[in-house]
N, C-alpha and C. Protein backbone atom coordinates (compact mmCIF):
# COMPACT_ATOMS: atom_id res chain seq x y z
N UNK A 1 1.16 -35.12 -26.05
CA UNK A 1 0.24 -35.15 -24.94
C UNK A 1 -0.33 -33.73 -24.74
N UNK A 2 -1.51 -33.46 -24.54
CA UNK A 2 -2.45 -32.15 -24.01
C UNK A 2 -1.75 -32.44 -22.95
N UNK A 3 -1.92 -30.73 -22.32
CA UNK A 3 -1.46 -29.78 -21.34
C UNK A 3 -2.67 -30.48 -20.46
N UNK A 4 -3.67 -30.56 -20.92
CA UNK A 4 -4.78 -31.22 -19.43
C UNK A 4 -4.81 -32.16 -19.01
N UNK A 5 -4.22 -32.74 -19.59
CA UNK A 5 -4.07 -34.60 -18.90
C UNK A 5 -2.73 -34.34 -18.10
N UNK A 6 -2.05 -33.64 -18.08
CA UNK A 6 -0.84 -33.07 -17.29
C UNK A 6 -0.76 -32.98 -16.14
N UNK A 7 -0.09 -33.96 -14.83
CA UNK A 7 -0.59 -33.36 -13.44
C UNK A 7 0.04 -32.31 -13.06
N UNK A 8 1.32 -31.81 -13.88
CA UNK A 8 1.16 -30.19 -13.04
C UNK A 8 0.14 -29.14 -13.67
N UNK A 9 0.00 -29.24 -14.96
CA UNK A 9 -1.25 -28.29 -15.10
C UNK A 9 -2.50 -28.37 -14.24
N UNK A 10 -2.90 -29.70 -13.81
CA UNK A 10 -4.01 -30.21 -13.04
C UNK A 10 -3.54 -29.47 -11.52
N UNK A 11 -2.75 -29.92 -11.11
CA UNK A 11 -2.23 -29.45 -9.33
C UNK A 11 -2.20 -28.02 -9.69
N UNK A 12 -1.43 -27.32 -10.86
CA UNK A 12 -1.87 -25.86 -10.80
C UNK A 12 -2.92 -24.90 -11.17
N UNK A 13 -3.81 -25.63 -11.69
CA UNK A 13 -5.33 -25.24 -11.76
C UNK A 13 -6.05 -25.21 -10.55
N UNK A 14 -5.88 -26.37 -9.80
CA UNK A 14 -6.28 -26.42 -8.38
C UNK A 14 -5.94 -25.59 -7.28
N UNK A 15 -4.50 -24.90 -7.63
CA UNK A 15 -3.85 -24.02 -6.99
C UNK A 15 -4.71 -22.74 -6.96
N UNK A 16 -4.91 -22.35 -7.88
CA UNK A 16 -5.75 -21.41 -9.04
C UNK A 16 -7.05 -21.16 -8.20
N UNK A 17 -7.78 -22.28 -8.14
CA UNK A 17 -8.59 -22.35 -7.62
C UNK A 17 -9.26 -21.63 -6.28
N UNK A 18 -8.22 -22.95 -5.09
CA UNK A 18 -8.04 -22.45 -3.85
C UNK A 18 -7.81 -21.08 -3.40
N UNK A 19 -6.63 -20.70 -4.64
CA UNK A 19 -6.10 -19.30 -3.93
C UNK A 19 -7.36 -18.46 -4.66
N UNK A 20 -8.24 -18.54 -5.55
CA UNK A 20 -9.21 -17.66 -5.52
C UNK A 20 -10.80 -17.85 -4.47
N UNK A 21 -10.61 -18.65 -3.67
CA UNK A 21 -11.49 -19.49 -2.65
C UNK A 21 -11.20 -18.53 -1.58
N UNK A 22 -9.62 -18.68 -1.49
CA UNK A 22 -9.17 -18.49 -0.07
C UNK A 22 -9.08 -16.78 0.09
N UNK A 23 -9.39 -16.21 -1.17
CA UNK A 23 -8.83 -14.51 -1.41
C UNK A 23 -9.94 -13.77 -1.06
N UNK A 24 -11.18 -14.44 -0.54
CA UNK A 24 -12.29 -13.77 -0.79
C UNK A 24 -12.67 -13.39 1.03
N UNK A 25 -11.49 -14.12 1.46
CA UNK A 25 -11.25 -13.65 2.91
C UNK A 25 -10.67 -12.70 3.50
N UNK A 26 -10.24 -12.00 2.19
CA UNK A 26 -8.98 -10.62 2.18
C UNK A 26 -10.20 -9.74 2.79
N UNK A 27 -9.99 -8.85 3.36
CA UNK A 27 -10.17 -7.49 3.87
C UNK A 27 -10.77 -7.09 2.55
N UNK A 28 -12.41 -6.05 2.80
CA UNK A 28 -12.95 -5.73 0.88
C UNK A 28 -11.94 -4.39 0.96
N UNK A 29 -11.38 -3.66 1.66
CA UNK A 29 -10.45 -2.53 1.50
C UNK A 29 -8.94 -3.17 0.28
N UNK A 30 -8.83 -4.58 0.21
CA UNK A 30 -7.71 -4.74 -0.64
C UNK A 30 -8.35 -5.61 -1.52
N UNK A 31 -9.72 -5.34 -2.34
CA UNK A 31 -10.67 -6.13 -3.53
C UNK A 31 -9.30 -5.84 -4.34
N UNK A 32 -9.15 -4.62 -4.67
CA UNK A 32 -7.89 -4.44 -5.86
C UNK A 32 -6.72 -4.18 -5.52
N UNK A 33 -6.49 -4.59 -4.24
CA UNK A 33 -4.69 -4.70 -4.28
C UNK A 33 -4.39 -6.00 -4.07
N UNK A 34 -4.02 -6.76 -2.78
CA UNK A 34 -3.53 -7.97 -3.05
C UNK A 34 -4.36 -8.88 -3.56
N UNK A 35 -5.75 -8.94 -3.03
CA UNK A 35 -6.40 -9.67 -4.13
C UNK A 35 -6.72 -10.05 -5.29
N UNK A 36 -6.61 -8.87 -6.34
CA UNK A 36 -6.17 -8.67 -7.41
C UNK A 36 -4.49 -9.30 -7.61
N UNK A 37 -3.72 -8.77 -7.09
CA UNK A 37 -2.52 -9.32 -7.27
C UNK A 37 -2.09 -10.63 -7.04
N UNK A 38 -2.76 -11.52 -6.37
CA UNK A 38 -2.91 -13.09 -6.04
C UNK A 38 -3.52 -13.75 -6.73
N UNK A 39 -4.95 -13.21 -7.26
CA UNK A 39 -5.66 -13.92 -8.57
C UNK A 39 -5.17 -14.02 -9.55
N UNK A 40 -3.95 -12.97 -9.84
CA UNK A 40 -3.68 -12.45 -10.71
C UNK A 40 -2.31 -13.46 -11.03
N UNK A 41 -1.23 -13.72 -10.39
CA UNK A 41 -0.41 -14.40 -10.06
C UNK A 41 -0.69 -16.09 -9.92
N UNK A 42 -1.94 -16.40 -9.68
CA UNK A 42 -2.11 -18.18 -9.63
C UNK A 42 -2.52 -17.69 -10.76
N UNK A 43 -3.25 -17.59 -11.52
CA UNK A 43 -3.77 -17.48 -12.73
C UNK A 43 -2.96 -17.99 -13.83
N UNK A 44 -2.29 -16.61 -13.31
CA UNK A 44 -0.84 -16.96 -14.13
C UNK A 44 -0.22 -18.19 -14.62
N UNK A 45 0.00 -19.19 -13.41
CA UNK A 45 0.97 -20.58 -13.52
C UNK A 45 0.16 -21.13 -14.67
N UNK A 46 -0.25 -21.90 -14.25
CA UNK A 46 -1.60 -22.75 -14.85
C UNK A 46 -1.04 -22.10 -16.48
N UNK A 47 -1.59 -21.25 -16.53
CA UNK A 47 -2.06 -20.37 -18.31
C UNK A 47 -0.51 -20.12 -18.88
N UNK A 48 0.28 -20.12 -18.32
CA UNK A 48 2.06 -20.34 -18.64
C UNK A 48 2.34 -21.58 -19.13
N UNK A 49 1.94 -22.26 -18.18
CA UNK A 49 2.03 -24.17 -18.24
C UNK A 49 1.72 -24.54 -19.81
N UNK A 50 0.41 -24.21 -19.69
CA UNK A 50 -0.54 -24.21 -21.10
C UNK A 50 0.03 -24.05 -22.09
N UNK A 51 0.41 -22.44 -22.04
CA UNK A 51 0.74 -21.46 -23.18
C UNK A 51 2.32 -22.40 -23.74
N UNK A 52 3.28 -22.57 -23.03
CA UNK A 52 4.34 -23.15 -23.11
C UNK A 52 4.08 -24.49 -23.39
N UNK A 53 3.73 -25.32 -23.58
CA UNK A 53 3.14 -26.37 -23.56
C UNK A 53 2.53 -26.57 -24.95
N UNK A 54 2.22 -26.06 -25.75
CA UNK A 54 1.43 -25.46 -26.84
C UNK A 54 2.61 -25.40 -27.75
N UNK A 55 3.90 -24.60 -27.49
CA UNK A 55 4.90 -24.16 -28.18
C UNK A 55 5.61 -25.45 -28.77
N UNK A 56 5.99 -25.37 -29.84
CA UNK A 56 6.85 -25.96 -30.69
C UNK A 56 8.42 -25.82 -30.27
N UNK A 57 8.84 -24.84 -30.40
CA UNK A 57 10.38 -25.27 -29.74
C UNK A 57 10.70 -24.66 -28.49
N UNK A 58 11.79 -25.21 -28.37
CA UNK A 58 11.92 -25.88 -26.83
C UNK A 58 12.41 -24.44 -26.14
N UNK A 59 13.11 -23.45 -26.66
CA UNK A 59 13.18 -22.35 -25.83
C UNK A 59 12.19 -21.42 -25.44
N UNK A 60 10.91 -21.70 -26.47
CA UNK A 60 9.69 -21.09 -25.97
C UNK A 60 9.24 -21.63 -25.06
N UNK A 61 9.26 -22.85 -24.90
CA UNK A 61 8.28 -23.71 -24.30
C UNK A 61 9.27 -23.58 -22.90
N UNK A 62 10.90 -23.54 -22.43
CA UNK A 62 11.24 -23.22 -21.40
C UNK A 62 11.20 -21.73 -21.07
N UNK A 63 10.95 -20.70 -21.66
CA UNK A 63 10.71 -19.45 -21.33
C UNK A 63 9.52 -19.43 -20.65
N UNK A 64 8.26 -20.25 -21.18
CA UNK A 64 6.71 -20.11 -20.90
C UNK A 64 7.09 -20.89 -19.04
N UNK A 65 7.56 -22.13 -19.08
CA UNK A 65 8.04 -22.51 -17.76
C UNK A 65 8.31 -21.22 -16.25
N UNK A 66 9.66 -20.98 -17.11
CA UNK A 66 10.25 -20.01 -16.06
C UNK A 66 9.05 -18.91 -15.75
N UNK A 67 8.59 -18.79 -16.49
CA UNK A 67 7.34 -17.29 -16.27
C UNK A 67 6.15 -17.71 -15.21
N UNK A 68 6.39 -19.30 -15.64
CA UNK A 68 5.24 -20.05 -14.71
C UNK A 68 6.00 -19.86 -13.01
N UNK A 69 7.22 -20.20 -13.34
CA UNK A 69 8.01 -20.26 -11.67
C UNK A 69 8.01 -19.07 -11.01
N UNK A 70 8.39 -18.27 -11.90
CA UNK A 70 8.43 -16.59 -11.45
C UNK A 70 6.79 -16.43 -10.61
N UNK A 71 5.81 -16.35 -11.21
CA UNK A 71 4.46 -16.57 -11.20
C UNK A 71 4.34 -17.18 -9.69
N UNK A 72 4.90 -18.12 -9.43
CA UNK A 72 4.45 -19.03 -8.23
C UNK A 72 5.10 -18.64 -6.89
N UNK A 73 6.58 -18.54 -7.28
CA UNK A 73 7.23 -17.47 -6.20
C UNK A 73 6.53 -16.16 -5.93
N UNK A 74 6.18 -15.44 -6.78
CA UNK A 74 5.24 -14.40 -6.29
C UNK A 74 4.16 -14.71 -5.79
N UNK A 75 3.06 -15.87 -6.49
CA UNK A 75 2.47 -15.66 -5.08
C UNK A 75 2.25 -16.09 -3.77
N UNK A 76 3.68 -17.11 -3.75
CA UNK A 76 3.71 -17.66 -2.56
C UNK A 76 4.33 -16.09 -1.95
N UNK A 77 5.13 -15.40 -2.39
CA UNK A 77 5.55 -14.34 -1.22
C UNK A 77 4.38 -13.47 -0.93
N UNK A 78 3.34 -13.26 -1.80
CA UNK A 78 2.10 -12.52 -1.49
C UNK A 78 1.48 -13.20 -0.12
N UNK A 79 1.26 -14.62 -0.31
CA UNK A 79 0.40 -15.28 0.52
C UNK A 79 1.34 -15.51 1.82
N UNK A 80 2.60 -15.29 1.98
CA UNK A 80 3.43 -14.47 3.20
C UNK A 80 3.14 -14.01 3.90
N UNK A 81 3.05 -12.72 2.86
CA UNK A 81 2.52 -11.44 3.41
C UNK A 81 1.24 -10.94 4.00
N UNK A 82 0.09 -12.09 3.31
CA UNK A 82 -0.87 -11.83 3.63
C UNK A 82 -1.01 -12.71 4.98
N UNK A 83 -0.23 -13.64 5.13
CA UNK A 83 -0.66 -14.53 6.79
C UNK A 83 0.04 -13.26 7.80
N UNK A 84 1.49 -13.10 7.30
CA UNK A 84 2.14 -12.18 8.31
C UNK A 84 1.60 -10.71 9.06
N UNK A 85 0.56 -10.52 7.90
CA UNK A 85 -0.34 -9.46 8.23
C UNK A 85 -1.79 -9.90 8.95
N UNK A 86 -1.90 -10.99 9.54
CA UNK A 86 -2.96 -11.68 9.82
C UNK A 86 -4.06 -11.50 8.48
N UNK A 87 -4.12 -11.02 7.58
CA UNK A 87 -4.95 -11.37 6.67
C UNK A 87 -5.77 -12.50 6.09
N UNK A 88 -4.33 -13.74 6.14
CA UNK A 88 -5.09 -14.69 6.23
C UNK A 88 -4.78 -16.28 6.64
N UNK A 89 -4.93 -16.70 7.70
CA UNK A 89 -4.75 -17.80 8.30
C UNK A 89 -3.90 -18.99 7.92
N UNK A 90 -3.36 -19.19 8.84
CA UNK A 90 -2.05 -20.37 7.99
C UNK A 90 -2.85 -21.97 8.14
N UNK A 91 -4.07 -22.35 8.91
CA UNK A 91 -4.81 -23.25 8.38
C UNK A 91 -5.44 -23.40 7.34
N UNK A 92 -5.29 -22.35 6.47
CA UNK A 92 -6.16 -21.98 5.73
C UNK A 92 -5.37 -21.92 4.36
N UNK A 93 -4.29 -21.87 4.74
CA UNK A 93 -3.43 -22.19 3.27
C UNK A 93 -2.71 -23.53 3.42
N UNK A 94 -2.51 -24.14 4.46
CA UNK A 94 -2.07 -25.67 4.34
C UNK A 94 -1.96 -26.22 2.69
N UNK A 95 -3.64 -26.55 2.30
CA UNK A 95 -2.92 -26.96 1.10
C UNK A 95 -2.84 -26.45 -0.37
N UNK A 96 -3.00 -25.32 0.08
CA UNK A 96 -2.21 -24.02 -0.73
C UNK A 96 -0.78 -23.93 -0.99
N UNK A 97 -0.35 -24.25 0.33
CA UNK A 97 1.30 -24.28 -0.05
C UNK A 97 2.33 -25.53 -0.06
N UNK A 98 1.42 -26.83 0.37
CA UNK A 98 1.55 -27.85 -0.46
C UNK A 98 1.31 -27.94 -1.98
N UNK A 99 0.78 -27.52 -2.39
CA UNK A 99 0.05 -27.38 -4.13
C UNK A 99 1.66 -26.46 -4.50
N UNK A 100 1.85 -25.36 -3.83
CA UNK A 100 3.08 -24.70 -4.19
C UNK A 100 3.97 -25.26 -4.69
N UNK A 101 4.42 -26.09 -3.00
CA UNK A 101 5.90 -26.88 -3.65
C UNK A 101 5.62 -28.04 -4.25
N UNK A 102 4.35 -28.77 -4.12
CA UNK A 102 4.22 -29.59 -5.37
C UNK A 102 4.85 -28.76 -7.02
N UNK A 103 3.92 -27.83 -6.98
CA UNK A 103 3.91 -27.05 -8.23
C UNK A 103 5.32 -26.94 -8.53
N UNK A 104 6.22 -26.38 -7.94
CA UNK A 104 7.15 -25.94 -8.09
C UNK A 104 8.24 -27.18 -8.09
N UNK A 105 8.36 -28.09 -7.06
CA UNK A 105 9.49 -29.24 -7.41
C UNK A 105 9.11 -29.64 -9.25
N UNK A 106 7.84 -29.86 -9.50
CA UNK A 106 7.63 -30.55 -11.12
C UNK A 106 8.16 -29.08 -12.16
N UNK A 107 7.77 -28.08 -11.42
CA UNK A 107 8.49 -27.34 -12.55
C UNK A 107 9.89 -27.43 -12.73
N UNK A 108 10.51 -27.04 -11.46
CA UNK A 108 12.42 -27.14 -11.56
C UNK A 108 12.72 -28.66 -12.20
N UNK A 109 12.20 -29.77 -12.13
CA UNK A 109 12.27 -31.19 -13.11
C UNK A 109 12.06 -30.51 -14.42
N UNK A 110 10.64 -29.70 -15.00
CA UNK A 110 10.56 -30.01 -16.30
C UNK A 110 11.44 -29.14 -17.03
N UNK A 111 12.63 -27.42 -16.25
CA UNK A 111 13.20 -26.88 -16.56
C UNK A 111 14.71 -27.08 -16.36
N UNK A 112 14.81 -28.49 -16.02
CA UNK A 112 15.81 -28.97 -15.59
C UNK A 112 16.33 -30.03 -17.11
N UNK A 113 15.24 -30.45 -17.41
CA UNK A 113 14.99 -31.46 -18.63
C UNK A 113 15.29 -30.67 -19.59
N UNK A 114 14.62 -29.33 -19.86
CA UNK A 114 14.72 -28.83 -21.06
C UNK A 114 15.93 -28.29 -21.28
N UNK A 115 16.67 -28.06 -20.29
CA UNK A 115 17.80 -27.17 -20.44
C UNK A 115 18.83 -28.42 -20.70
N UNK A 116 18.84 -29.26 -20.59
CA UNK A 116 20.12 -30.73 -20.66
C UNK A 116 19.36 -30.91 -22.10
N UNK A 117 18.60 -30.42 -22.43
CA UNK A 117 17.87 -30.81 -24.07
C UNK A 117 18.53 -30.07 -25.15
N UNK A 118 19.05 -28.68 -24.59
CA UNK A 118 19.47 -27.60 -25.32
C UNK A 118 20.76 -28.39 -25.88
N UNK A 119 21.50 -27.59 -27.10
CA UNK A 119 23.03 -27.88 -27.45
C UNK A 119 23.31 -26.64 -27.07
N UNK A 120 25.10 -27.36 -26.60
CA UNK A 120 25.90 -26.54 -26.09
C UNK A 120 26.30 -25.37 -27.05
């Protein structure tokens, strides 16, 4: 199966999306700090998903995973930081951080799978 017919690649493209929608509300004093660092971070999932996804054996393809999770935890703690700083509105990420833990319950399943795949 392609990585695009995939609904977490799909829900994390969309993620991708939003959070570059929603970044353009940042303060232009942080164009290259958290904004950069949030584009930079959804970007990420999605193109992990892919990249891993692509791979032939299975410890690449769960390494490419975890990099994706790492990826998502960061920028959910960015997008924290950025409400906690009033930066940017918690109506406004609603389904931003639904897309998250969507994102994230299908990942801990598909790194949950691969690892009961491994031999002991």
């Amino acid at each position: 199966m392609h990585y695009q017919v995939t609904t977490i690649w799909g829900k994390s493209m969309r993620l991708a999306e939003q959070v570059c929608i929603v970044s353009t509300q940042l303060p232009a004093m942080e164009r290259y700090g958290i904004r950069l660092q949030l584009t930079r971070s959804a970007v990420s999932v999605p193109s992990n998903i892919a990249e891993g996804w692509t791979r032939e054996s299975k410890k690449e393809k769960a390494q490419f995973l975890a990099i994706a999770h790492g990826s998502l935890s960061e920028l959910h703690t960015q997008l924290l930081i950025c409400e906690r700083v009033g930066w940017l509105f918690p109506a406004d990420l609603v389904e931003i951080k639904r897309l998250i833990d969507e994102t994230s319950r299908m990942l801990t399943v598909l790194r949950r799978a691969s690892r009961s795949l491994e031999p002991p």
